[in-house]
Every structure is written in C-alpha cells, then in structure tokens.
C-alpha atoms as a PDB file:
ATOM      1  CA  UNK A   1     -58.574 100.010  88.234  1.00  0.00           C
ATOM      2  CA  UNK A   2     -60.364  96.668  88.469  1.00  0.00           C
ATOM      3  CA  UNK A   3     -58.288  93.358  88.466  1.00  0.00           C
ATOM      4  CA  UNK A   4     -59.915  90.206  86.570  1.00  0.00           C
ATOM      5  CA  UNK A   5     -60.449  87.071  88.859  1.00  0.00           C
ATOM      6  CA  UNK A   6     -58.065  84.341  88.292  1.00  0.00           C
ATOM      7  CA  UNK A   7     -59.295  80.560  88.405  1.00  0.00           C
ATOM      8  CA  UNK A   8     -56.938  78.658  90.126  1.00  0.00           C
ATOM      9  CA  UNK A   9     -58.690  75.107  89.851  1.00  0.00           C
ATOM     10  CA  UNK A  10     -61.540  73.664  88.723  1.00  0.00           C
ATOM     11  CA  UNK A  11     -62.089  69.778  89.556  1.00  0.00           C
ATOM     12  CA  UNK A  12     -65.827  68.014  88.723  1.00  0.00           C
ATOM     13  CA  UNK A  13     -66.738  64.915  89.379  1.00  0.00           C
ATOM     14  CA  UNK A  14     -70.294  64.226  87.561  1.00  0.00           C
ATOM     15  CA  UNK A  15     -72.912  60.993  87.881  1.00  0.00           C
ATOM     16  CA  UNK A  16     -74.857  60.041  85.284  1.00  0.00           C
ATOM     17  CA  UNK A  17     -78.136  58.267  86.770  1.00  0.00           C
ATOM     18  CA  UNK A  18     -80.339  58.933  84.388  1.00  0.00           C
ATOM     19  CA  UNK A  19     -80.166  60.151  81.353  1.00  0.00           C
ATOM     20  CA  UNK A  20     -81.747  63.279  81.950  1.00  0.00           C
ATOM     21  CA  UNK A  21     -80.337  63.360  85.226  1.00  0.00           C
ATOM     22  CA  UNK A  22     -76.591  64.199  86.962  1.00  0.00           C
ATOM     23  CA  UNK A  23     -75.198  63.721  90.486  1.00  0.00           C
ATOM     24  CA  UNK A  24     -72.621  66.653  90.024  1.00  0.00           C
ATOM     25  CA  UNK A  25     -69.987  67.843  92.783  1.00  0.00           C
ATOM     26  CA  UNK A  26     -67.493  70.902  91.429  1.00  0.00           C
ATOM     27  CA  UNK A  27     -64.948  72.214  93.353  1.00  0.00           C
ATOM     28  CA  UNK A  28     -63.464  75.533  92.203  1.00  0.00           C
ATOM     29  CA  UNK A  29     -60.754  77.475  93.626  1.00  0.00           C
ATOM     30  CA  UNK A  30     -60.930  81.503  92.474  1.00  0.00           C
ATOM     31  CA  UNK A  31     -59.375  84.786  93.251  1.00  0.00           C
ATOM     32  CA  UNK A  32     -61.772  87.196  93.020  1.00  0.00           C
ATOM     33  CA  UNK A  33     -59.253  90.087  93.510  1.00  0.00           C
ATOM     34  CA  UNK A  34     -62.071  91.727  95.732  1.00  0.00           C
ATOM     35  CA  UNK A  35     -62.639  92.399  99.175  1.00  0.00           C
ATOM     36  CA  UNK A  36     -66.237  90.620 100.066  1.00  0.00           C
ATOM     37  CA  UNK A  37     -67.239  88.848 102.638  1.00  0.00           C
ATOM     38  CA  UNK A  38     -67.080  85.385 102.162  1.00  0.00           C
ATOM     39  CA  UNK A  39     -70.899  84.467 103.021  1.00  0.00           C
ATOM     40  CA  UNK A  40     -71.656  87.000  99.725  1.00  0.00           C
ATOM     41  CA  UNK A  41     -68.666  85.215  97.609  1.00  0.00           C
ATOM     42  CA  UNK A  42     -70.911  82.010  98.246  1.00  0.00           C
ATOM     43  CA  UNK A  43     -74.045  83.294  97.291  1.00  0.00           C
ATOM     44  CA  UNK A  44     -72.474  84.161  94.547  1.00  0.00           C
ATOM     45  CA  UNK A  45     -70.440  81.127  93.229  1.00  0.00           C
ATOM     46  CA  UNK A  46     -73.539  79.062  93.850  1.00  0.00           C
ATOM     47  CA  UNK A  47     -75.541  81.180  91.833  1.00  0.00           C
ATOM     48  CA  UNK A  48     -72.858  81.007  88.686  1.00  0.00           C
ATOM     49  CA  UNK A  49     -72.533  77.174  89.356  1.00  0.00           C
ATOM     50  CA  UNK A  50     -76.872  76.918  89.076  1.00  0.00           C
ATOM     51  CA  UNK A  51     -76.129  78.915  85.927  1.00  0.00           C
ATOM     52  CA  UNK A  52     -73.283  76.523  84.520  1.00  0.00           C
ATOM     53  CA  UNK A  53     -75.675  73.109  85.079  1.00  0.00           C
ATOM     54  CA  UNK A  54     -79.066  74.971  84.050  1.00  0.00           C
ATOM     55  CA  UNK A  55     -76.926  75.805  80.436  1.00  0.00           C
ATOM     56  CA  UNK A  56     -75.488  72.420  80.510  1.00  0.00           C
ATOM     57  CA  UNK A  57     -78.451  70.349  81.226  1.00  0.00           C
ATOM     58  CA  UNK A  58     -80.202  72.407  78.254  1.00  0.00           C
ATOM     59  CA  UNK A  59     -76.958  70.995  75.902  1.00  0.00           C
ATOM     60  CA  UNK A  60     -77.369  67.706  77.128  1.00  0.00           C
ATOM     61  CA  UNK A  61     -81.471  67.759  76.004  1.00  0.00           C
ATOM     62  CA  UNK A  62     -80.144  69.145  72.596  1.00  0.00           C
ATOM     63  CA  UNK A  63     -78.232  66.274  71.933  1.00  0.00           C
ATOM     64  CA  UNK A  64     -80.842  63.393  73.047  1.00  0.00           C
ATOM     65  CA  UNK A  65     -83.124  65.335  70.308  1.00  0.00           C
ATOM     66  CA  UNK A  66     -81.085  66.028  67.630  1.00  0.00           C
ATOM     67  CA  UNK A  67     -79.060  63.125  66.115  1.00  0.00           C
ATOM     68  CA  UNK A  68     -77.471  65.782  63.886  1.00  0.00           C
ATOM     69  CA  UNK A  69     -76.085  67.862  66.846  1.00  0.00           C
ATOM     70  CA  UNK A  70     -72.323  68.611  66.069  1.00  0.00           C
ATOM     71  CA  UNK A  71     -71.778  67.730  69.433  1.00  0.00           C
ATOM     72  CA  UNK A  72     -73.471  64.628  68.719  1.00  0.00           C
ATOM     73  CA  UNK A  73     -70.995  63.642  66.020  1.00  0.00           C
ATOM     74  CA  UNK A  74     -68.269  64.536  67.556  1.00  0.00           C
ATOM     75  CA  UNK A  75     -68.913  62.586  70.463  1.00  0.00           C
ATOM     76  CA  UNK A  76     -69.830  59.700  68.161  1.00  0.00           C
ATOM     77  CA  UNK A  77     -66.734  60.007  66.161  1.00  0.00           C
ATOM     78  CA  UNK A  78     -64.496  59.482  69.323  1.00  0.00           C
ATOM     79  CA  UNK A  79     -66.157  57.638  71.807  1.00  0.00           C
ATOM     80  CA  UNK A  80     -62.864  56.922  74.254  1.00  0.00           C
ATOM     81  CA  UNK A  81     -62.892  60.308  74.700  1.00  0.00           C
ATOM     82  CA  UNK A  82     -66.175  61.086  75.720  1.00  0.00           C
ATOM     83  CA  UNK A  83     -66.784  57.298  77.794  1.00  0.00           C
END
C-alpha cells in the first residue's frame, strides 16, 4: 500500500524586480512517506519547485496581456489583498 506525502509547511517569500522578473525563496517542509536518500529527495523537490515558477511565471505573462484575465479582475477588484 502506498501512503500520500503530507505537506507540513510551505513559507515563500517572493521579490518583484521587474515586472517580468521574481527574486523567489520557498521553503517547504514534506513527508514523503518514502525511504530515499535525501540527495534524490532534492533533486526532486527542486525539480517540482522549477515546475511551480515555470507555470507561475507563464500566469503572471497572461495577466500583463490580457486586461480581461479573471485573475486580472479579481486582483483589480481587491487590491489590499493582492498589494
């Protein structure tokens, strides 16, 4: 039987420089629930971490391109939120 991994924590702390471009440090804390060694758990995390920023970066182009973006709106709508 396979166990699912648990996320513990999850902190981010993200730079906007540019805006096309992020200083981004995450720090996540997971149980894998699996018996690897830890230079292969890093390999991995990195890899879904690339992953995560590659998708978001794509969102973030979306929104500088569409003004119609529901995203968009919603950020616009409530800007404390989002500042």
């Amino acid at each position: 039987a396979f166990d699912r991994m648990k996320i513990l924590a999850l902190n981010a702390k993200i730079e906007f420089i540019q805006p096309d471009a992020q200083h981004c440090k995450i720090i996540v804390a997971i149980d894998l629930r699996i018996r690897l060694p830890q230079s292969i758990l890093d390999f991995m995390l990195k890899r879904l971490v690339g992953i995560f920023l590659i998708l978001w970066r794509r969102q973030s182009r979306r929104l500088d391109r569409d003004p119609q973006c529901p995203h968009r709106k919603a950020m616009d709508s409530d800007p404390d939120f989002y500042q």
